[in-house]
C-alpha atoms as a PDB file:
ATOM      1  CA  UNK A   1     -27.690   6.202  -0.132  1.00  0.00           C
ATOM      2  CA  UNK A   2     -25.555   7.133  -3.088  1.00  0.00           C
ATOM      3  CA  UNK A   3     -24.880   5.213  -6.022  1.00  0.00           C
ATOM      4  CA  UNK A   4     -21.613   4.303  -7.535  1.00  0.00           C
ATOM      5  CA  UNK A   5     -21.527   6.262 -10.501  1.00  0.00           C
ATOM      6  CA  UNK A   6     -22.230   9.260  -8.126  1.00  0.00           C
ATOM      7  CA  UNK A   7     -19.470   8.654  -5.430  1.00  0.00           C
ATOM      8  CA  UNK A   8     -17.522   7.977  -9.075  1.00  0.00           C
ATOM      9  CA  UNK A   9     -17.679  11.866 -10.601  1.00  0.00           C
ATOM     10  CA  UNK A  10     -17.214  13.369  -7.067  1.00  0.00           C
ATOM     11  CA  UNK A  11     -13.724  14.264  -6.151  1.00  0.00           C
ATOM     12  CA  UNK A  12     -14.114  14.289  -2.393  1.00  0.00           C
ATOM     13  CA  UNK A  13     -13.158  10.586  -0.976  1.00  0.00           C
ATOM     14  CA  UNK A  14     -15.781   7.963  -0.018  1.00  0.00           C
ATOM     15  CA  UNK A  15     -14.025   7.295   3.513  1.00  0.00           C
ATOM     16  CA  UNK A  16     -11.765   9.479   5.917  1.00  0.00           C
ATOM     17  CA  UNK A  17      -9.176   8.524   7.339  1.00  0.00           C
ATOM     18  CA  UNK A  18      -9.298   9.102  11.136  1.00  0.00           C
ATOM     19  CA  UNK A  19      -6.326  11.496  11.804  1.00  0.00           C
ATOM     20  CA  UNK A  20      -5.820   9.693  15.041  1.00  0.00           C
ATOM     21  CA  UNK A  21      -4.176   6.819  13.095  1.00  0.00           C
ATOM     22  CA  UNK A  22      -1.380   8.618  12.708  1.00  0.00           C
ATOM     23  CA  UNK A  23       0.459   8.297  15.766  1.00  0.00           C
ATOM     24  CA  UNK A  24       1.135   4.911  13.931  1.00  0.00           C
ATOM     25  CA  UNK A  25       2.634   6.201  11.179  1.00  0.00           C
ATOM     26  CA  UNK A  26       6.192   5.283  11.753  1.00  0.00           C
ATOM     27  CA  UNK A  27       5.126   2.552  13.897  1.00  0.00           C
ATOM     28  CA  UNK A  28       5.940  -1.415  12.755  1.00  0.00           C
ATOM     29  CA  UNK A  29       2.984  -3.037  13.621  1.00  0.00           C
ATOM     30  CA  UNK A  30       3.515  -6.893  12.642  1.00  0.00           C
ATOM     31  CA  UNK A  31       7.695  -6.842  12.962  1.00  0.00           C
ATOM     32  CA  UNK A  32       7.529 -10.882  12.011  1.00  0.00           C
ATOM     33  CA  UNK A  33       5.537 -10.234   9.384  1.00  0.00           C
ATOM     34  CA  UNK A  34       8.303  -7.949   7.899  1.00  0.00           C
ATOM     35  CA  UNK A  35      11.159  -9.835   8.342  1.00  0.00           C
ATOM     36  CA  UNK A  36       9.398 -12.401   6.339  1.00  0.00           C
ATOM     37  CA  UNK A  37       8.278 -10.449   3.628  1.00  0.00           C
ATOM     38  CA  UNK A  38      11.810  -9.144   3.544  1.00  0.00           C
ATOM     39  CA  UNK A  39      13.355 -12.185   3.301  1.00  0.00           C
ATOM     40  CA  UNK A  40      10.999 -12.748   0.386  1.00  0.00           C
ATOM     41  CA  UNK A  41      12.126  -9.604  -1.608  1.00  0.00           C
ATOM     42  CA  UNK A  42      15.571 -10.618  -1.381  1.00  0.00           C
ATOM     43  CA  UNK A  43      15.140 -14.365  -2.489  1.00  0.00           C
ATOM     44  CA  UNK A  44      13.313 -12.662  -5.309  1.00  0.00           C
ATOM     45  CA  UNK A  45      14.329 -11.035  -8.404  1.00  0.00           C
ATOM     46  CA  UNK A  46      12.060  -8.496  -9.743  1.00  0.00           C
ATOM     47  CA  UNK A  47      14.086  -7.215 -12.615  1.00  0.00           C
ATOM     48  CA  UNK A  48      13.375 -10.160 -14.793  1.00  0.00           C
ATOM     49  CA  UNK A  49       9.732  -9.947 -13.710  1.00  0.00           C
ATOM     50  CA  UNK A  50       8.683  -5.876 -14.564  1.00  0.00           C
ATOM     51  CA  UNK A  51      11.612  -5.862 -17.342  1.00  0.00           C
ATOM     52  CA  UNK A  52      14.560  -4.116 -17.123  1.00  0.00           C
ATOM     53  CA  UNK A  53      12.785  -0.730 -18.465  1.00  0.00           C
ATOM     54  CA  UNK A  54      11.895  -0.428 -14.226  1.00  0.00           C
ATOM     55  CA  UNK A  55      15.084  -1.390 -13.227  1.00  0.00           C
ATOM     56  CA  UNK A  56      17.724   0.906 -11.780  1.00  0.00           C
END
């Protein structure tokens, strides 16, 4: 097995992502789930949190 600071100076990623994943790609997978994290985002402001150098 291969230590950290090896996997660390090679370029080629630790874990592959099986190609067969995406047929999910445009997929919503948890729609509940994203209703209530948008209803989050909108109840939240984010400008005042990152500063308005991020802001549009």
């Amino acid at each position: 097995m291969k230590s950290i600071l090896e996997l660390n100076e090679k370029k080629v990623p630790a874990v592959r992502i099986d190609p067969a994943l995406n047929k999910y790609d445009k997929v919503v997978l948890f729609p509940e789930k994203l209703a209530i994290a948008n209803e989050m985002l909108k109840k939240t402001n984010f400008a005042d949190v990152i500063g308005k150098k991020y802001s549009r």
